[in-house]
PDB file of N, CA and C in Angstrom:
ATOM      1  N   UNK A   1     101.712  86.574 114.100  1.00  0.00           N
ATOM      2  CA  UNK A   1     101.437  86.549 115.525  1.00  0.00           C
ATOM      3  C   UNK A   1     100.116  85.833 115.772  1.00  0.00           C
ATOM      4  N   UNK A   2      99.817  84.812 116.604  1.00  0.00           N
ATOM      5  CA  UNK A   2      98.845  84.158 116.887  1.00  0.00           C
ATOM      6  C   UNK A   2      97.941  85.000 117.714  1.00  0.00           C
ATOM      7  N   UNK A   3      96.920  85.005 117.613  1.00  0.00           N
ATOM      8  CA  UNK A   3      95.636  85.732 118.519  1.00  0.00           C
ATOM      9  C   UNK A   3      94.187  85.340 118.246  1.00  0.00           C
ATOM     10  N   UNK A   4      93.640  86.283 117.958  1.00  0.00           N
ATOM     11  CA  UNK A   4      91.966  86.010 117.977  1.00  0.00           C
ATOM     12  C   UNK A   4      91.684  86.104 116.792  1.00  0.00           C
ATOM     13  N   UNK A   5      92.185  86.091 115.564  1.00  0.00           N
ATOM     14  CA  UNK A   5      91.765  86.755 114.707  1.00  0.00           C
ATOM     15  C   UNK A   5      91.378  88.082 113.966  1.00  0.00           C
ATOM     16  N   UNK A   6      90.601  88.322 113.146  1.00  0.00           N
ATOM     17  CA  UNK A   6      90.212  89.358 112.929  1.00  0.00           C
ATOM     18  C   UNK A   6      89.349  90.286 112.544  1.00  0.00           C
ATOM     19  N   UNK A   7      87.826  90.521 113.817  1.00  0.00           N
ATOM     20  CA  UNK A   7      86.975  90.691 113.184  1.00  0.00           C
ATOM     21  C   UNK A   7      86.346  91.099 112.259  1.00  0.00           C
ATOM     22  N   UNK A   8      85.292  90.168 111.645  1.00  0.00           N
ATOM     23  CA  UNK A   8      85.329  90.421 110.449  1.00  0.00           C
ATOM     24  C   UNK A   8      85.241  89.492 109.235  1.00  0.00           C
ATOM     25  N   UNK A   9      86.764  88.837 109.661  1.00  0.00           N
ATOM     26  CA  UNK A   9      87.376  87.740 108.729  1.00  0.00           C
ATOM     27  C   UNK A   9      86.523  86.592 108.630  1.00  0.00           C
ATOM     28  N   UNK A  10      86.957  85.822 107.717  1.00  0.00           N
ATOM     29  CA  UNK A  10      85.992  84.450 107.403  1.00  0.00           C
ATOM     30  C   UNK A  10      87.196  83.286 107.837  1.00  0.00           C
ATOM     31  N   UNK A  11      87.022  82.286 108.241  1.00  0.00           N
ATOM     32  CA  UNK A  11      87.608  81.136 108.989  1.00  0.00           C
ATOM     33  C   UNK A  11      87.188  79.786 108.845  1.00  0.00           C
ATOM     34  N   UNK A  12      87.411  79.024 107.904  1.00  0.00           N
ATOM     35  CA  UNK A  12      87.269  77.546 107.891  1.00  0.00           C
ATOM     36  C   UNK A  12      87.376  76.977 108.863  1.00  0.00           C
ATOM     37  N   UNK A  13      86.445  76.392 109.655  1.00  0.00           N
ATOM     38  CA  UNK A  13      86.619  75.875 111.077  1.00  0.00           C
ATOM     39  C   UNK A  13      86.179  73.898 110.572  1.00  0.00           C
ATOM     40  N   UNK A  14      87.246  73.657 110.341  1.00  0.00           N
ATOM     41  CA  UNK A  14      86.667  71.672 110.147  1.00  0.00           C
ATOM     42  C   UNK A  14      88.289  71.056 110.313  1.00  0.00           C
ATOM     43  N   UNK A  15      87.811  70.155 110.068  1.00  0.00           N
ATOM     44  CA  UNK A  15      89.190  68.782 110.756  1.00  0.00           C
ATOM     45  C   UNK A  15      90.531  69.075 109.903  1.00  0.00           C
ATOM     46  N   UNK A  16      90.647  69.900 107.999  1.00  0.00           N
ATOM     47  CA  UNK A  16      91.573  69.795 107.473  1.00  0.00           C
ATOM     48  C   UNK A  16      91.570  68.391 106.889  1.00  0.00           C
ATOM     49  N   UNK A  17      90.550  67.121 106.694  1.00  0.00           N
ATOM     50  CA  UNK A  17      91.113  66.427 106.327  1.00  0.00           C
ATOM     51  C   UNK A  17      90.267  66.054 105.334  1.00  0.00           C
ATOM     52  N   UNK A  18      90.673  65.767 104.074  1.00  0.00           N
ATOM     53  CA  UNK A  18      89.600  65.167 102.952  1.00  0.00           C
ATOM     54  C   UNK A  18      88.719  64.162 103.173  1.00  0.00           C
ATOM     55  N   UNK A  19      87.109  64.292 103.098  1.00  0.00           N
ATOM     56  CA  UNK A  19      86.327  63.208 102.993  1.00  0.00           C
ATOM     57  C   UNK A  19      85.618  62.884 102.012  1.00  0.00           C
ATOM     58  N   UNK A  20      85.030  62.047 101.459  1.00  0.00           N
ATOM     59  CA  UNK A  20      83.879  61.923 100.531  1.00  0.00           C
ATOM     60  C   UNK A  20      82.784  61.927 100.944  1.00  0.00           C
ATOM     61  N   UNK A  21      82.258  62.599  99.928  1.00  0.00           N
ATOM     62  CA  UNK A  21      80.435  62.413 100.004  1.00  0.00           C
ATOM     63  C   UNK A  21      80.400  60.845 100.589  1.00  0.00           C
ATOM     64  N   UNK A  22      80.621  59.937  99.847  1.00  0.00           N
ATOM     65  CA  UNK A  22      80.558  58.642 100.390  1.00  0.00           C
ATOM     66  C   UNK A  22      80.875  58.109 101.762  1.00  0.00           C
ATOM     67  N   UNK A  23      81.929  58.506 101.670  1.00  0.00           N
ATOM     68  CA  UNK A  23      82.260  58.648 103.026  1.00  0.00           C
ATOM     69  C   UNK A  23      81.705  58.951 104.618  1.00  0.00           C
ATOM     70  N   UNK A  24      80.916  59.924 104.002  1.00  0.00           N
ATOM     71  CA  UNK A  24      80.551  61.067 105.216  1.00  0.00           C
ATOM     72  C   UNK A  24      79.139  60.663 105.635  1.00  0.00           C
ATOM     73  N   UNK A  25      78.697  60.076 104.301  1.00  0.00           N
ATOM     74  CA  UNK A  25      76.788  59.122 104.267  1.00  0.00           C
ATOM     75  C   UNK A  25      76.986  57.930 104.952  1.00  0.00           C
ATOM     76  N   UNK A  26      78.318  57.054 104.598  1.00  0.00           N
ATOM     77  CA  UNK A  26      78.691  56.020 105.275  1.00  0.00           C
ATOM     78  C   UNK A  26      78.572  56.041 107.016  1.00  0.00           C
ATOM     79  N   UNK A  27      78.973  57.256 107.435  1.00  0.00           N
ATOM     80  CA  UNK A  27      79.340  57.189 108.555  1.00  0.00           C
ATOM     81  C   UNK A  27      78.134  57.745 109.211  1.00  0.00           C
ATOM     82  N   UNK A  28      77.184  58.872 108.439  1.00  0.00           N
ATOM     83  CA  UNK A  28      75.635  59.236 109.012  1.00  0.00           C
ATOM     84  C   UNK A  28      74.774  58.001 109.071  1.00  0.00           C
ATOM     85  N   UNK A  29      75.112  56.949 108.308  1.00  0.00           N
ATOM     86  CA  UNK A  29      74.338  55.634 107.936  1.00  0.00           C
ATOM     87  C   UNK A  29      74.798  55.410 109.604  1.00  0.00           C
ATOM     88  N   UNK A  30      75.748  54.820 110.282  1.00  0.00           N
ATOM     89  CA  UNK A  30      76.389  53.977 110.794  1.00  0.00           C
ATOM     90  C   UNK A  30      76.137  54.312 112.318  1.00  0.00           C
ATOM     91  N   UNK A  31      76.147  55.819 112.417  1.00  0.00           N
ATOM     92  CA  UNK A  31      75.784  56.643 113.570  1.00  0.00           C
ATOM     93  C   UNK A  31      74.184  56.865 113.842  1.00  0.00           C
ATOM     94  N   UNK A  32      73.503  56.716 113.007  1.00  0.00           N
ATOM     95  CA  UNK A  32      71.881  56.709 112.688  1.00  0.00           C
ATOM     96  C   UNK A  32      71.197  55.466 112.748  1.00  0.00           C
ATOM     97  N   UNK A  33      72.205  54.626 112.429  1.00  0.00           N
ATOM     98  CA  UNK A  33      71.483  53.497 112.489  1.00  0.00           C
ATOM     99  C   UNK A  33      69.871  52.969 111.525  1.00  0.00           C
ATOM    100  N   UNK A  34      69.971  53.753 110.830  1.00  0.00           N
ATOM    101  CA  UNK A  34      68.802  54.023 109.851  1.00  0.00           C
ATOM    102  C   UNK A  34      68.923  53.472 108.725  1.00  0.00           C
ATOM    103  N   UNK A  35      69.039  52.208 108.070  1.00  0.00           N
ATOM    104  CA  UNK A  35      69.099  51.772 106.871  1.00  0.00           C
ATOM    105  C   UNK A  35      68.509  52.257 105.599  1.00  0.00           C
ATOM    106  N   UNK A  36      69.304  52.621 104.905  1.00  0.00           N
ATOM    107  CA  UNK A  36      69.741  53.503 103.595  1.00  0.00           C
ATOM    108  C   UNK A  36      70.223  52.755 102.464  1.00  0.00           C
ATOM    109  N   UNK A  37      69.142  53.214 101.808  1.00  0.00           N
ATOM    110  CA  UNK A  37      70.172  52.709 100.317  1.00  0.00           C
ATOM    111  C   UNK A  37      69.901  53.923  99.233  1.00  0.00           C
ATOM    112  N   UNK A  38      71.620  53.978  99.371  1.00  0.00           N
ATOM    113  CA  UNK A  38      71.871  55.262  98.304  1.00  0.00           C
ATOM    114  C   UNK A  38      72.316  54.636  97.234  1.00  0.00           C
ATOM    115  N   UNK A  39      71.830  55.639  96.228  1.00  0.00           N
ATOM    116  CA  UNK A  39      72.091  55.549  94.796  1.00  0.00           C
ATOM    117  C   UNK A  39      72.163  56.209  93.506  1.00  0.00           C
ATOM    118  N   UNK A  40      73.970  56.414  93.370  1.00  0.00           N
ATOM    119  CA  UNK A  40      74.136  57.066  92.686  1.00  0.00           C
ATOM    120  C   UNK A  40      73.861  57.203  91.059  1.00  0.00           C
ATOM    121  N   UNK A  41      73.017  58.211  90.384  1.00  0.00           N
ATOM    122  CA  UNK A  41      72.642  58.288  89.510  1.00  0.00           C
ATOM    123  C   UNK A  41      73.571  59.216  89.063  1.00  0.00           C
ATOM    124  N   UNK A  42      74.358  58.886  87.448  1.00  0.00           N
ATOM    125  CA  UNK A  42      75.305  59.515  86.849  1.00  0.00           C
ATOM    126  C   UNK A  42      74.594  60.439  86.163  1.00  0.00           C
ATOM    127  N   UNK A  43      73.321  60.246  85.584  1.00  0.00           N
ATOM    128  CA  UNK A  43      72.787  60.963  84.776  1.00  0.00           C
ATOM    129  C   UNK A  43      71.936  62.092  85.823  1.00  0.00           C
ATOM    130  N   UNK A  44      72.514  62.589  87.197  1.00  0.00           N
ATOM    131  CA  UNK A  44      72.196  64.076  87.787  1.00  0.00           C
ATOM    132  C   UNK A  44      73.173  64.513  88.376  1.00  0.00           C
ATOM    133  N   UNK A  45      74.843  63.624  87.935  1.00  0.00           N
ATOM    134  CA  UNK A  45      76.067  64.196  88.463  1.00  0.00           C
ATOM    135  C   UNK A  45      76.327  65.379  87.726  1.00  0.00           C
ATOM    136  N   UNK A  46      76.356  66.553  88.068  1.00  0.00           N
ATOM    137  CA  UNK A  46      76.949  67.841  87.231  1.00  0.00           C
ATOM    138  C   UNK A  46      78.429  68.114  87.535  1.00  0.00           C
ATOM    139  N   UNK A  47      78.783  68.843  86.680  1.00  0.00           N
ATOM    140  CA  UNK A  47      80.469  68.588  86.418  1.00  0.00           C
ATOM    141  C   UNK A  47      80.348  69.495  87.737  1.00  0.00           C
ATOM    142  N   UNK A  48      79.636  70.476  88.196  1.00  0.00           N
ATOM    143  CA  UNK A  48      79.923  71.280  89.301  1.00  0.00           C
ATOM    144  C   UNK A  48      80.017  70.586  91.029  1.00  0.00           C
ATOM    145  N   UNK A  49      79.295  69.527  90.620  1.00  0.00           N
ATOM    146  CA  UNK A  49      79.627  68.729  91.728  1.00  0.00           C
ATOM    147  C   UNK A  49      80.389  67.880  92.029  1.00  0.00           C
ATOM    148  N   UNK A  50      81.083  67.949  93.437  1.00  0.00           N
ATOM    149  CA  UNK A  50      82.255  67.624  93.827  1.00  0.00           C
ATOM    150  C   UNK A  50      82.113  66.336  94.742  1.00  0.00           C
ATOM    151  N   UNK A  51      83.005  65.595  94.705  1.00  0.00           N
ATOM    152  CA  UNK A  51      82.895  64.542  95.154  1.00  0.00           C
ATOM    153  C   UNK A  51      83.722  64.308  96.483  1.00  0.00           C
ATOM    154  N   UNK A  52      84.943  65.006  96.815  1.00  0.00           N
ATOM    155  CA  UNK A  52      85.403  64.393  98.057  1.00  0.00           C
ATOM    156  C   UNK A  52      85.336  66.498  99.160  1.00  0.00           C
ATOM    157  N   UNK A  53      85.095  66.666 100.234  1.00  0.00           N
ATOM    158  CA  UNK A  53      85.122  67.967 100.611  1.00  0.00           C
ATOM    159  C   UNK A  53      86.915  67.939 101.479  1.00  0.00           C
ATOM    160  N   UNK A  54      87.370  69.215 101.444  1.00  0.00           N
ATOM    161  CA  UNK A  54      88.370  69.491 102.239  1.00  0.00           C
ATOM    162  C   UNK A  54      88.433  71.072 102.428  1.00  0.00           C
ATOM    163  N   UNK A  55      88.443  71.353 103.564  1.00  0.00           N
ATOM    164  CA  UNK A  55      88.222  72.583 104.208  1.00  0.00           C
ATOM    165  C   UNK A  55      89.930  73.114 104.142  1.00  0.00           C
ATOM    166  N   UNK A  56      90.099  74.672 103.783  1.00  0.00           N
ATOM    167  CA  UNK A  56      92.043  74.310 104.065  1.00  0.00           C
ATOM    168  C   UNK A  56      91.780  75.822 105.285  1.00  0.00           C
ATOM    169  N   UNK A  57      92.384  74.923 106.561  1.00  0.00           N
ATOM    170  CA  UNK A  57      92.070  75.505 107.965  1.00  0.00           C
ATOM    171  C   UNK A  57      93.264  76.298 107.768  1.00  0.00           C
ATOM    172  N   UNK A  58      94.325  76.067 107.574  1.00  0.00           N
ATOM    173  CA  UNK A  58      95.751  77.117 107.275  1.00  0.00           C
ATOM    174  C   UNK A  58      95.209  78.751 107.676  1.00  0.00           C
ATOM    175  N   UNK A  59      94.518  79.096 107.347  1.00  0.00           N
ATOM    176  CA  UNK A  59      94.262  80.896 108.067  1.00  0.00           C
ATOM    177  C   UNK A  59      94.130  80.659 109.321  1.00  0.00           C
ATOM    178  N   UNK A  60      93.259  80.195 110.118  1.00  0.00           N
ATOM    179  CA  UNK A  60      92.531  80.365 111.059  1.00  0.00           C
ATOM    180  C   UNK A  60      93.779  79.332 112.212  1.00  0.00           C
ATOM    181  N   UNK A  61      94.542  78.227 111.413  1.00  0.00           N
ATOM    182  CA  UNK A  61      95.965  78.007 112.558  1.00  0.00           C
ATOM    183  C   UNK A  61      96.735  79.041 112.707  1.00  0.00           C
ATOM    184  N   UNK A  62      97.251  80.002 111.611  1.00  0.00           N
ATOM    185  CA  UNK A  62      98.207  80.874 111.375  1.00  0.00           C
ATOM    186  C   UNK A  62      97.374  81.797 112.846  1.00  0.00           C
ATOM    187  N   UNK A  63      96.315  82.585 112.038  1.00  0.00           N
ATOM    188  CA  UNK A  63      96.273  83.904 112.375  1.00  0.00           C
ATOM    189  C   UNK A  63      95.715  83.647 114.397  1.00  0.00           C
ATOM    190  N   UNK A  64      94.953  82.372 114.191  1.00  0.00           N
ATOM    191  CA  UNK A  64      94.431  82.215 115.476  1.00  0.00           C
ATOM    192  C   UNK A  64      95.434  81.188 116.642  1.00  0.00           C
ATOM    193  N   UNK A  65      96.133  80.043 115.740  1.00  0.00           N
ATOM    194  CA  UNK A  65      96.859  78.835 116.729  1.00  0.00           C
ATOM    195  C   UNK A  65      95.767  77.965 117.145  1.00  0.00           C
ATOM    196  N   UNK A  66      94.539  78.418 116.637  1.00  0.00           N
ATOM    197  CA  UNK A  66      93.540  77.104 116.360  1.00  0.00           C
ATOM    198  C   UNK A  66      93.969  75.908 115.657  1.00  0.00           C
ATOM    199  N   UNK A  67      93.402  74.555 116.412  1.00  0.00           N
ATOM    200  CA  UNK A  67      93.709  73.479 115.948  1.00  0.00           C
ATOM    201  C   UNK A  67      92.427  72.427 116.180  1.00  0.00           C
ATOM    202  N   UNK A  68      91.733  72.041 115.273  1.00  0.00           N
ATOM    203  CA  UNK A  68      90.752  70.679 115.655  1.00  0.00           C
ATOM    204  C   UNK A  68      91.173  69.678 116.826  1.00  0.00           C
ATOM    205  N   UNK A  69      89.991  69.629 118.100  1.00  0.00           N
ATOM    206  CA  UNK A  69      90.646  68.607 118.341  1.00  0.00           C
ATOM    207  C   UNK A  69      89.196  67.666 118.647  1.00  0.00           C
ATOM    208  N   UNK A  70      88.339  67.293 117.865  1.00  0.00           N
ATOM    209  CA  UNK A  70      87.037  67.066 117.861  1.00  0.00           C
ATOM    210  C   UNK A  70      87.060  66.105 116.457  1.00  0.00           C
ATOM    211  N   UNK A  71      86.882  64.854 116.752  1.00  0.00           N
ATOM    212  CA  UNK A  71      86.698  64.343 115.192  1.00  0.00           C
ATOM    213  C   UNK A  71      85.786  64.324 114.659  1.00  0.00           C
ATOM    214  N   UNK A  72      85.445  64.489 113.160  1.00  0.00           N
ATOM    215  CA  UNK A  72      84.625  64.146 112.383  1.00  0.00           C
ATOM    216  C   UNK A  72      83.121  63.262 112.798  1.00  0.00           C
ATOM    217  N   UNK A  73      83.905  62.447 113.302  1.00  0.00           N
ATOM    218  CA  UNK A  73      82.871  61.500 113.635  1.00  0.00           C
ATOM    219  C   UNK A  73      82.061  61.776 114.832  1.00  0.00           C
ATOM    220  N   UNK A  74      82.834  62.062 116.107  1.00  0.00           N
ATOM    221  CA  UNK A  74      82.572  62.445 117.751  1.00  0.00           C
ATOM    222  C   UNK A  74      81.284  63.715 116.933  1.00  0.00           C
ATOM    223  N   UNK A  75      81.638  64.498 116.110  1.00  0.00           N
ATOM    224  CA  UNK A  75      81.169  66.038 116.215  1.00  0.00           C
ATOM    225  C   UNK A  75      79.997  65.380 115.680  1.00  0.00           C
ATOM    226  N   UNK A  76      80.105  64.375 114.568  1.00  0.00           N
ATOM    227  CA  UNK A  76      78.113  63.774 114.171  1.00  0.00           C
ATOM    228  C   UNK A  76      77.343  63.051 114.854  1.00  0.00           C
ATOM    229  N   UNK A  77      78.078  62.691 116.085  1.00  0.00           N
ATOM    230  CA  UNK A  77      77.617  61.917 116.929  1.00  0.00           C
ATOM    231  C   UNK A  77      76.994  62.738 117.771  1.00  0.00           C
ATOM    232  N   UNK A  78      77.555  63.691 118.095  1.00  0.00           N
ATOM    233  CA  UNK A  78      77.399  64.641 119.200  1.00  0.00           C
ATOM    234  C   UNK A  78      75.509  65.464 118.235  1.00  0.00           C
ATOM    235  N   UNK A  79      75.855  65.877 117.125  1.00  0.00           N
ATOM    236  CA  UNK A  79      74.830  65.993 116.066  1.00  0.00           C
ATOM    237  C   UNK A  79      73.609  65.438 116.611  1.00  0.00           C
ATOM    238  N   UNK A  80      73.767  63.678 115.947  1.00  0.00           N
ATOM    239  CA  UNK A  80      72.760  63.030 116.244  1.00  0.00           C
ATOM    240  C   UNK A  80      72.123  62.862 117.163  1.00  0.00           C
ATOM    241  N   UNK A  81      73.042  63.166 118.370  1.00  0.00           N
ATOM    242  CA  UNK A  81      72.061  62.802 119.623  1.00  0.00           C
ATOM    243  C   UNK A  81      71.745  63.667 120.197  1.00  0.00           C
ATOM    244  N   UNK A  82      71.668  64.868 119.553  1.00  0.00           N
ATOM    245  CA  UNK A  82      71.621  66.474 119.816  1.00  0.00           C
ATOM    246  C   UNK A  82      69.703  66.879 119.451  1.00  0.00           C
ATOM    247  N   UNK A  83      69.702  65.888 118.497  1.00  0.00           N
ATOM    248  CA  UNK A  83      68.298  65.905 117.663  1.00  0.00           C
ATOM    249  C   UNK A  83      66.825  66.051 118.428  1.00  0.00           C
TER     250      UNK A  83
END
């Protein structure tokens, strides 16, 4: 049954869609306008670190009928000029 949830509960609230680290710097670069140069050093990659993020929203559609409708991008934009 769709509703409010359940207080209490924990809820992944993001878009559902896989990004990369790369990705996501790409687009803070682009929205910032701040020229960056990143650089990845292999020798401080730890096996614990992950390279692309994906949130799995599946509880919080089920239990709530929540759905993103805010992109990725709009929401860092909204970020940046929030500053």
């Amino acid at each position: 049954m769709i509703g409010c949830g359940h207080p209490g509960e924990i809820y992944n609230v993001a878009s559902g869609k896989n990004i990369s680290i790369e990705e996501l710097i790409d687009k803070l670069v682009q929205i910032s306008r701040i020229q960056v140069t990143v650089h990845k050093d292999s020798e401080h990659i730890r096996t614990v670190d992950v390279a692309n993020v994906l949130a799995d929203i599946s509880k919080i559609k089920t239990e709530t009928g929540w759905e993103p409708k805010i992109s990725l991008e709009d929401s860092l934009k909204a970020m940046w000029s929030a500053r």
